[in-house]
N, C-alpha and C. Protein backbone atom coordinates (compact mmCIF):
# COMPACT_ATOMS: atom_id res chain seq x y z
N UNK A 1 -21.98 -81.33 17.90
CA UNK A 1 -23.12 -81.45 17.02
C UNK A 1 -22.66 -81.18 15.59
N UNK A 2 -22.91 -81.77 14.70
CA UNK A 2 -22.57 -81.72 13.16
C UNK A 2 -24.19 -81.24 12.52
N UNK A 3 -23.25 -80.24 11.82
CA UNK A 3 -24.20 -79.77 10.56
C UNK A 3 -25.54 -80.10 10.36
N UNK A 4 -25.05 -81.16 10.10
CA UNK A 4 -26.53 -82.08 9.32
C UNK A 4 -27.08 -82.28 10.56
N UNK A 5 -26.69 -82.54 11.52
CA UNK A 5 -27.97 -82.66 12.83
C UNK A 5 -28.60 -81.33 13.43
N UNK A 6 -28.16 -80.13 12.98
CA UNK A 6 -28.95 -79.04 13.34
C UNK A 6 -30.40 -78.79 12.55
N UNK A 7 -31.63 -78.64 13.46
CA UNK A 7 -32.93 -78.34 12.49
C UNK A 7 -32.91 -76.84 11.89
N UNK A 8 -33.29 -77.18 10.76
CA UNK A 8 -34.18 -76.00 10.05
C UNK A 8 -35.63 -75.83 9.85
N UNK A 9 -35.27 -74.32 10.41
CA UNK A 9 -36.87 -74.10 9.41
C UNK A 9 -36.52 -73.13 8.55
N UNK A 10 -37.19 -72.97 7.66
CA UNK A 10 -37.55 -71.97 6.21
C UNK A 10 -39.35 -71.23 6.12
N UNK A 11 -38.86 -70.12 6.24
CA UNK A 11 -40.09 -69.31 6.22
C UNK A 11 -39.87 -68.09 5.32
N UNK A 12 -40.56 -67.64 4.57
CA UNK A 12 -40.37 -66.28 4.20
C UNK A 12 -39.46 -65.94 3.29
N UNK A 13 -38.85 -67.12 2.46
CA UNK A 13 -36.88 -66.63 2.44
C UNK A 13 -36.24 -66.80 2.96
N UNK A 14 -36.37 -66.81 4.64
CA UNK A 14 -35.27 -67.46 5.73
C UNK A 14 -35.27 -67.96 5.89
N UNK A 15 -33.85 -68.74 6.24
CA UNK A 15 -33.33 -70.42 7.08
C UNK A 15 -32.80 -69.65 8.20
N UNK A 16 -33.48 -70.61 8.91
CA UNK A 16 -33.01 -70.29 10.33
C UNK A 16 -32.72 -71.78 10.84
N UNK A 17 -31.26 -71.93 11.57
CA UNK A 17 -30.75 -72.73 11.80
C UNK A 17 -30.71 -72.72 13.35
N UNK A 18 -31.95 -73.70 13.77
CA UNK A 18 -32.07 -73.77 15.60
C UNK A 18 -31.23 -74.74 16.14
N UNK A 19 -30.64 -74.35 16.42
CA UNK A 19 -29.53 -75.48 17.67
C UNK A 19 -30.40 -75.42 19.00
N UNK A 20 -30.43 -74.87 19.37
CA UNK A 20 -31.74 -75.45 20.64
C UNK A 20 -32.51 -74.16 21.20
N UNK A 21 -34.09 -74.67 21.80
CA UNK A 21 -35.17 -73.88 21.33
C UNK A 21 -35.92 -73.61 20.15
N UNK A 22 -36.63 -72.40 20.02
CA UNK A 22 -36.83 -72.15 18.70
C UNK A 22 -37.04 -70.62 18.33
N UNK A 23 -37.12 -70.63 17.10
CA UNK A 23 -37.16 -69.30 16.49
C UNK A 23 -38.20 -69.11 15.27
N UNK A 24 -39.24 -68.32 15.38
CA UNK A 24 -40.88 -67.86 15.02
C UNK A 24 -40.55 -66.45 14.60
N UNK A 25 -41.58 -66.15 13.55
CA UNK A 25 -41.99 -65.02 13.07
C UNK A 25 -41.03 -64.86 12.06
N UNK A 26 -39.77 -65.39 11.63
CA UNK A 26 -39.29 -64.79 10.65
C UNK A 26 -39.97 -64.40 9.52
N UNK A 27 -39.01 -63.50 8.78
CA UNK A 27 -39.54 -63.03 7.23
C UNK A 27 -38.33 -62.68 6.92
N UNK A 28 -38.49 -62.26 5.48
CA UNK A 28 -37.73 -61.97 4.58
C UNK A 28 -36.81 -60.72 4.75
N UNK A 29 -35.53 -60.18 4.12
CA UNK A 29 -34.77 -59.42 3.98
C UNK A 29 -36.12 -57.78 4.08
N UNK A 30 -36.11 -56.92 4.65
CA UNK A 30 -36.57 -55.56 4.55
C UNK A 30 -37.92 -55.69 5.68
N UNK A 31 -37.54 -56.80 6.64
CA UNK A 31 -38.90 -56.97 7.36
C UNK A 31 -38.57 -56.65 8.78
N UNK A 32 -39.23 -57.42 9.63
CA UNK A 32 -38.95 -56.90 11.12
C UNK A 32 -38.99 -58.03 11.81
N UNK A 33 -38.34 -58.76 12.78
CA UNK A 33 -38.31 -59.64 13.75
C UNK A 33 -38.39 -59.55 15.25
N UNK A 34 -38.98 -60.23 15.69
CA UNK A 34 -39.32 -60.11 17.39
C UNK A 34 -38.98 -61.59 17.63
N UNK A 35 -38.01 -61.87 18.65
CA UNK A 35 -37.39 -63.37 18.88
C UNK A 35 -37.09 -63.17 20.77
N UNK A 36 -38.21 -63.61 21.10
CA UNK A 36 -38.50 -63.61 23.04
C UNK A 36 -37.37 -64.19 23.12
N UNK A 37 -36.77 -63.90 24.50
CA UNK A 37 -35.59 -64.06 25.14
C UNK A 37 -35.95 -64.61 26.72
N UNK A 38 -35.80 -65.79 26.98
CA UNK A 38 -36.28 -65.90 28.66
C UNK A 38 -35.51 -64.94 29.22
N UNK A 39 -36.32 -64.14 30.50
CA UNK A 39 -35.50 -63.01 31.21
C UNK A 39 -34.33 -64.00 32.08
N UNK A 40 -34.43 -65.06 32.29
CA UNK A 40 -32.97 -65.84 33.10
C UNK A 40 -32.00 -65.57 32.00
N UNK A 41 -32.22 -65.48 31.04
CA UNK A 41 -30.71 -65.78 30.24
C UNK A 41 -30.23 -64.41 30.13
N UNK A 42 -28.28 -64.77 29.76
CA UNK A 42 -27.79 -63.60 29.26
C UNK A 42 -27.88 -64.35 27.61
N UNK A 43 -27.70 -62.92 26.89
CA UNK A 43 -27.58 -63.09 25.50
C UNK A 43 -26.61 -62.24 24.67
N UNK A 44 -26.46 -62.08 23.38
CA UNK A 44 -25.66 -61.30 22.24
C UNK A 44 -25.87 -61.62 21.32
N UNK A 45 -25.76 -60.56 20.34
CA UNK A 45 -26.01 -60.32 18.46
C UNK A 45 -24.48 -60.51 18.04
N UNK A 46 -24.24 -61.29 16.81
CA UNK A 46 -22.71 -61.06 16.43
C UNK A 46 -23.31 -60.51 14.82
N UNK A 47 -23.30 -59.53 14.27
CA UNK A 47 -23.77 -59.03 12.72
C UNK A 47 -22.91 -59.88 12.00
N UNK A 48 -22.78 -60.91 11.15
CA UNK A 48 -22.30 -61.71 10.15
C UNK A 48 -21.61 -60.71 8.80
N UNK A 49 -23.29 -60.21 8.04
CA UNK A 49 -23.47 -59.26 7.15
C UNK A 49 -24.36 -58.67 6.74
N UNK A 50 -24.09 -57.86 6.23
CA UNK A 50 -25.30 -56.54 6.29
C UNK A 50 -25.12 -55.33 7.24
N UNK A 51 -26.56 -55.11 7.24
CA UNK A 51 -26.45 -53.74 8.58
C UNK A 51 -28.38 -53.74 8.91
N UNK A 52 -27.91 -53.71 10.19
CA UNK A 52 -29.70 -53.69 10.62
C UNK A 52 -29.95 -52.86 11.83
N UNK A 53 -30.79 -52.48 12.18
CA UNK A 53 -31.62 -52.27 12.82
C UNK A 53 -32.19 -52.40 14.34
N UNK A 54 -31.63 -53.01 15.47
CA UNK A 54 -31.31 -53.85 16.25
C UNK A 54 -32.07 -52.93 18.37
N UNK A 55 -33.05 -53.65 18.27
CA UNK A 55 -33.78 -52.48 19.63
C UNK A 55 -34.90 -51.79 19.39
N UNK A 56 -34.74 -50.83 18.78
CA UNK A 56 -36.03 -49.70 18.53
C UNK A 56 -35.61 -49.05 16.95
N UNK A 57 -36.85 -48.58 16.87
CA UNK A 57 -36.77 -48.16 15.15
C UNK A 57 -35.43 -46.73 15.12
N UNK A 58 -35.34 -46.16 16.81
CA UNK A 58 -34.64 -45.37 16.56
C UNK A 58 -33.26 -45.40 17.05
N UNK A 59 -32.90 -46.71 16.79
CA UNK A 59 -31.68 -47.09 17.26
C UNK A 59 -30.57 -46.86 15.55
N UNK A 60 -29.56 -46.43 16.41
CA UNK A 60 -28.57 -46.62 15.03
C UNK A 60 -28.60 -48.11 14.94
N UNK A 61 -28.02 -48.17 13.08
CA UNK A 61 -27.90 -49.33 12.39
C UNK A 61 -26.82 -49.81 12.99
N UNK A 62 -26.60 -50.81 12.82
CA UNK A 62 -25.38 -51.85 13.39
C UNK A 62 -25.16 -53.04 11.84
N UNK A 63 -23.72 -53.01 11.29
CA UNK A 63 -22.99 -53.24 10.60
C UNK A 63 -22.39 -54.54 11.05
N UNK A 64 -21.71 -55.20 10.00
CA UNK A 64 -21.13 -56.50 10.14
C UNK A 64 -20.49 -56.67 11.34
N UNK A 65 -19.21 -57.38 11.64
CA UNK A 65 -18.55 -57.62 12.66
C UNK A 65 -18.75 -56.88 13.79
N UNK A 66 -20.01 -56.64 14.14
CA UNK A 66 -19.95 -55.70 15.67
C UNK A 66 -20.76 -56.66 16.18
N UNK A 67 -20.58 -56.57 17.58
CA UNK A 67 -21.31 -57.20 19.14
C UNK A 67 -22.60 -56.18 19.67
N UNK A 68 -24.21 -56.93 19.89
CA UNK A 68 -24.66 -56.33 20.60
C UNK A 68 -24.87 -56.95 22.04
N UNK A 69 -24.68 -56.40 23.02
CA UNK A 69 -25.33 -57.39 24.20
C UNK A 69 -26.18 -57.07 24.78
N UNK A 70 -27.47 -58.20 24.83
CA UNK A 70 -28.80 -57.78 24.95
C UNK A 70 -28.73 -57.63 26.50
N UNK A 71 -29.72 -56.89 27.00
CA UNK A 71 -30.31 -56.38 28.54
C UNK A 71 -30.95 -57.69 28.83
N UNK A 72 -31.02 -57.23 30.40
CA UNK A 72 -32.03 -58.80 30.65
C UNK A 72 -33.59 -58.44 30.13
N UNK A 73 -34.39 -59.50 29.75
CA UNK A 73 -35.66 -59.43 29.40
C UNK A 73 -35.92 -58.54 27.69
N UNK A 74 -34.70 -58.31 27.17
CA UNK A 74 -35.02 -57.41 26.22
C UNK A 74 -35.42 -58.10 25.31
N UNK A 75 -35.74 -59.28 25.02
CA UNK A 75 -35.74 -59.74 24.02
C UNK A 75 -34.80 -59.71 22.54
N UNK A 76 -35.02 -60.11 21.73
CA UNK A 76 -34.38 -59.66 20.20
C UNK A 76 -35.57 -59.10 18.69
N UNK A 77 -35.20 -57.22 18.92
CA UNK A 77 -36.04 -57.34 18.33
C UNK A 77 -34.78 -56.26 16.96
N UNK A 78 -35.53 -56.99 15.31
CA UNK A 78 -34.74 -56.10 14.76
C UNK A 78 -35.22 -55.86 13.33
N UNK A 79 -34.54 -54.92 12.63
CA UNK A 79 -35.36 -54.64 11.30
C UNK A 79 -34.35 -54.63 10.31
N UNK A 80 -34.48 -54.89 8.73
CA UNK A 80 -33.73 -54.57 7.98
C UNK A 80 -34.33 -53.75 6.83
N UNK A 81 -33.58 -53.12 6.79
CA UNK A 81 -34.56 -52.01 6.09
C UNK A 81 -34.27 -51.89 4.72
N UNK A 82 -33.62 -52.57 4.21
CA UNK A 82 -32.56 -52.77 2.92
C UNK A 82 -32.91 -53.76 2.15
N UNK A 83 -32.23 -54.07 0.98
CA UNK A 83 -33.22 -55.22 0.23
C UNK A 83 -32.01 -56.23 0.51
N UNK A 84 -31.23 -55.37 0.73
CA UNK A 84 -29.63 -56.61 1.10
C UNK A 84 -29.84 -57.21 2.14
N UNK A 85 -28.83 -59.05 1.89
CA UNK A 85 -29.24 -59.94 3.73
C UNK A 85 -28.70 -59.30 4.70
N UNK A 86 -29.19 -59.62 5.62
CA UNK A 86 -28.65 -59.18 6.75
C UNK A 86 -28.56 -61.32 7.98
N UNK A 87 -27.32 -60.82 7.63
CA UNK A 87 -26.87 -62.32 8.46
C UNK A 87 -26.49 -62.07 9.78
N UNK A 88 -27.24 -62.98 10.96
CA UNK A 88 -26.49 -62.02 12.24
C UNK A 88 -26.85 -63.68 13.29
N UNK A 89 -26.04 -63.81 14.09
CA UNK A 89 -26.05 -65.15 15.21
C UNK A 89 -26.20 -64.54 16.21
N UNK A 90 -27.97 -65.03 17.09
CA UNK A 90 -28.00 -64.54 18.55
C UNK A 90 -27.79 -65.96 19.54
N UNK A 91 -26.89 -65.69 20.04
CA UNK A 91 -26.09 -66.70 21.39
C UNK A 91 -26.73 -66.41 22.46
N UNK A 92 -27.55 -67.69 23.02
CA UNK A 92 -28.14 -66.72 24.24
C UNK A 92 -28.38 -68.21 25.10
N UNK A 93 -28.25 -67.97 26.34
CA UNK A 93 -28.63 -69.14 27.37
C UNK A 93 -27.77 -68.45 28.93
N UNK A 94 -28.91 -69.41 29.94
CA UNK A 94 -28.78 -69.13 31.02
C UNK A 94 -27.47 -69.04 31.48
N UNK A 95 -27.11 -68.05 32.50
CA UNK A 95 -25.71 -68.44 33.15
C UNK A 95 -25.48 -69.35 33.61
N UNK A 96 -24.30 -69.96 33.65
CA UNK A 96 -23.98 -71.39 34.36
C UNK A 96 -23.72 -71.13 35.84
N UNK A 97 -23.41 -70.09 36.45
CA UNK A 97 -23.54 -69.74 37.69
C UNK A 97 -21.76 -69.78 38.23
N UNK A 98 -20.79 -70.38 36.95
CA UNK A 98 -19.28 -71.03 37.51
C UNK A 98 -18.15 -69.85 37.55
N UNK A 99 -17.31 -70.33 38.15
CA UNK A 99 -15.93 -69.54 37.72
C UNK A 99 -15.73 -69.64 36.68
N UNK A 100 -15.36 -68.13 36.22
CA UNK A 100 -14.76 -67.92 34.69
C UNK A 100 -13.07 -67.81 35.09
N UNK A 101 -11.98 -67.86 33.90
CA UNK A 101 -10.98 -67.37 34.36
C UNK A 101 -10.53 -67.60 32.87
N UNK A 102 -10.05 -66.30 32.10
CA UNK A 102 -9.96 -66.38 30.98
C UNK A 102 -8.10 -65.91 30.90
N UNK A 103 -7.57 -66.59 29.57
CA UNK A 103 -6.83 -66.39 28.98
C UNK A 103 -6.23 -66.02 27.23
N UNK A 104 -5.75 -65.33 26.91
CA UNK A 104 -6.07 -65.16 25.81
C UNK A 104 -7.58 -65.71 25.35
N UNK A 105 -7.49 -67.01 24.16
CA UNK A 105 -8.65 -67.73 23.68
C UNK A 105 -9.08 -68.50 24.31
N UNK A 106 -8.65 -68.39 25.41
CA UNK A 106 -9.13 -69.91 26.31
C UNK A 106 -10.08 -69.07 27.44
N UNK A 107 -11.02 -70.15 27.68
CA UNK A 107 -11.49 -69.67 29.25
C UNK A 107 -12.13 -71.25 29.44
N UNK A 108 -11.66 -70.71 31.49
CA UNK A 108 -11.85 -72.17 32.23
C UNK A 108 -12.74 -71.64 33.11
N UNK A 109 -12.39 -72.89 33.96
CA UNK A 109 -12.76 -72.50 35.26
C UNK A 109 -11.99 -72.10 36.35
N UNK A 110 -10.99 -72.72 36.10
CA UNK A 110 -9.60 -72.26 37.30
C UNK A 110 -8.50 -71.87 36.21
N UNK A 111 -7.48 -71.28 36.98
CA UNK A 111 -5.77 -71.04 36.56
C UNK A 111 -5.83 -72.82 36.29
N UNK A 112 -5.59 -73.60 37.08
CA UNK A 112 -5.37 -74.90 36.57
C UNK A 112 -5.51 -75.28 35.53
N UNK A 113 -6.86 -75.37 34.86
CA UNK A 113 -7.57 -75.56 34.16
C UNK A 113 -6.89 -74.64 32.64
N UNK A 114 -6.51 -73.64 32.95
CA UNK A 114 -6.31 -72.73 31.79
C UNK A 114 -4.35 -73.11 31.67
N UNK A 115 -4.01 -73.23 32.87
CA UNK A 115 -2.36 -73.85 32.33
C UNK A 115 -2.07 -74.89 31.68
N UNK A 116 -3.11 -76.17 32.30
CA UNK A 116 -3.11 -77.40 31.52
C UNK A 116 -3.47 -77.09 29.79
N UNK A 117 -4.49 -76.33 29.75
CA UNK A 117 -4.92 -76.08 28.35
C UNK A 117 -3.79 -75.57 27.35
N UNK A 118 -2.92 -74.78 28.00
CA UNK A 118 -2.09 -73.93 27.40
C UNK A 118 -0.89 -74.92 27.22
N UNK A 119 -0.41 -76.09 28.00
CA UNK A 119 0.18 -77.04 28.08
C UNK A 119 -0.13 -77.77 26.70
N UNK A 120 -1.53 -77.83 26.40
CA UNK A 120 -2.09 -79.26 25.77
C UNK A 120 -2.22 -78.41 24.41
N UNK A 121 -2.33 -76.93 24.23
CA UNK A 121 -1.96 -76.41 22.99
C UNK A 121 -0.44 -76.58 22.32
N UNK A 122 0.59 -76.35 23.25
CA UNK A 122 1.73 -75.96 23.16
C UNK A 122 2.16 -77.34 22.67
N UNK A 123 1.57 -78.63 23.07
CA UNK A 123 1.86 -79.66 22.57
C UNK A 123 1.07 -80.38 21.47
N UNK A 124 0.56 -79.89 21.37
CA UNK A 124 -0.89 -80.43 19.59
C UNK A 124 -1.61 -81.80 20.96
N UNK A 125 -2.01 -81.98 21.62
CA UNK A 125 -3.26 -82.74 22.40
C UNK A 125 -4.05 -82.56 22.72
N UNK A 126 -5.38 -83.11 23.14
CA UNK A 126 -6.69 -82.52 24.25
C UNK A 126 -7.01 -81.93 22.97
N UNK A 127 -7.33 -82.75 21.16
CA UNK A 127 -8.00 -81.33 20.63
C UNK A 127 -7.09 -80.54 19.88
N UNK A 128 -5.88 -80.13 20.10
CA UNK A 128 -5.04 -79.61 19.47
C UNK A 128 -3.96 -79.92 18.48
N UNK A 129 -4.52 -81.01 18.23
CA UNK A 129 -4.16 -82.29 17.13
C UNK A 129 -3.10 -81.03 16.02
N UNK A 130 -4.60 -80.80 15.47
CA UNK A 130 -4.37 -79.84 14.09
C UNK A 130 -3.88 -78.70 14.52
N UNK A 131 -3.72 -78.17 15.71
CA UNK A 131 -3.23 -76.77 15.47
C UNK A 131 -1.66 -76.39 14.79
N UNK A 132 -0.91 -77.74 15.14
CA UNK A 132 0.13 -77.99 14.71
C UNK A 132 0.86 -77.22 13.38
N UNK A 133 -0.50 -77.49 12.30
CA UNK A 133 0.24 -76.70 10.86
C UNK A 133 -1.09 -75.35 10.53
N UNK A 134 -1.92 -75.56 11.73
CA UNK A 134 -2.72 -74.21 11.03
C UNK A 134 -2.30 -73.12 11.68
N UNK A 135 -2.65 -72.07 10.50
CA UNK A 135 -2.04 -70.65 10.50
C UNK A 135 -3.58 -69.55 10.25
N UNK A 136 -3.73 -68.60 10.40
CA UNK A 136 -5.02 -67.89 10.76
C UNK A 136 -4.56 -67.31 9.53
N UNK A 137 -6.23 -67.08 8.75
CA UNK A 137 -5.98 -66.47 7.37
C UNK A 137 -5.44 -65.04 7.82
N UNK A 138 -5.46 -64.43 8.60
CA UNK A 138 -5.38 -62.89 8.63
C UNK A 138 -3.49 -62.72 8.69
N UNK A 139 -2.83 -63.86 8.81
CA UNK A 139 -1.23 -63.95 8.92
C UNK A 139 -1.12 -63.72 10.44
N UNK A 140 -2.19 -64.17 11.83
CA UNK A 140 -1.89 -63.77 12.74
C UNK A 140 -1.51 -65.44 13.09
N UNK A 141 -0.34 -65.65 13.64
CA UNK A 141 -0.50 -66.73 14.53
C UNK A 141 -0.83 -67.09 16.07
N UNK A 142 -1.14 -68.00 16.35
CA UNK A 142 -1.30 -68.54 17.91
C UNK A 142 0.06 -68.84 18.77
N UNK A 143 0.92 -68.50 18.37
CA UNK A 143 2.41 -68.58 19.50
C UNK A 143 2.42 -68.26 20.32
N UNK A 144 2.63 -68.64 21.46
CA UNK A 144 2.85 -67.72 22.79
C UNK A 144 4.25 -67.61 22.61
């Protein structure tokens, strides 16, 4: 999916960028959000930036780069209490019910599945075109 084909809405000050489903009630930076969660799904918070609020009013704040992972049925509920944004991506959908089998950055479904991948990195194919000359801003590389 590209950019430009994801919907927006704008409410309040906020863009909220729905890739599928939807998302109601927003408001502005120093407000409070409630965003229902079907109880089938698993879900997670990734904090972008800022620091918010995240569960109950008496939950500690939660800061940029941290993970929350929501309970079943908990919904997403959260506050910012600050006049600063608070940027944060909730990932959420049903389990697929499959084998996981993870490797480093990769996850499959089988060992198969994850050797071929590691095959098709090691050779720039399947996708791995570009990995060829990119290098991770942090100076970490992908070498095995």
């Amino acid at each position: 999916m590209l950019s430009k084909d994801i919907a927006e809405a704008i409410k309040d000050g906020i863009k909220v960028r729905v890739i599928a489903g939807e998302a109601l009630g927003t408001k502005s930076p120093g407000a409070h959000l409630r965003q229902p969660i079907p109880i089938s799904w698993n879900a997670f918070v990734y904090v972008l930036e800022g620091e918010g609020i995240f569960g109950n009013t008496k939950s500690s704040p939660t800061s940029a780069h941290h993970v929350l992972l929501l309970g079943t049925g908990d919904g997403l509920e959260v506050w910012n209490k600050s006049s600063k944004p608070l940027r944060f991506v909730l990932i959420g959908g049903e389990p697929l019910g499959e084998p996981v089998v993870q490797f480093g950055p990769f996850v499959m479904n089988t060992q198969e599945e994850i050797d071929q991948t590691i095959d098709d990195f090691e050779n720039y194919v399947n996708g791995f075109e570009k990995a060829r000359h990119w290098r991770s801003e942090t100076g970490i590389s992908l070498d095995y």
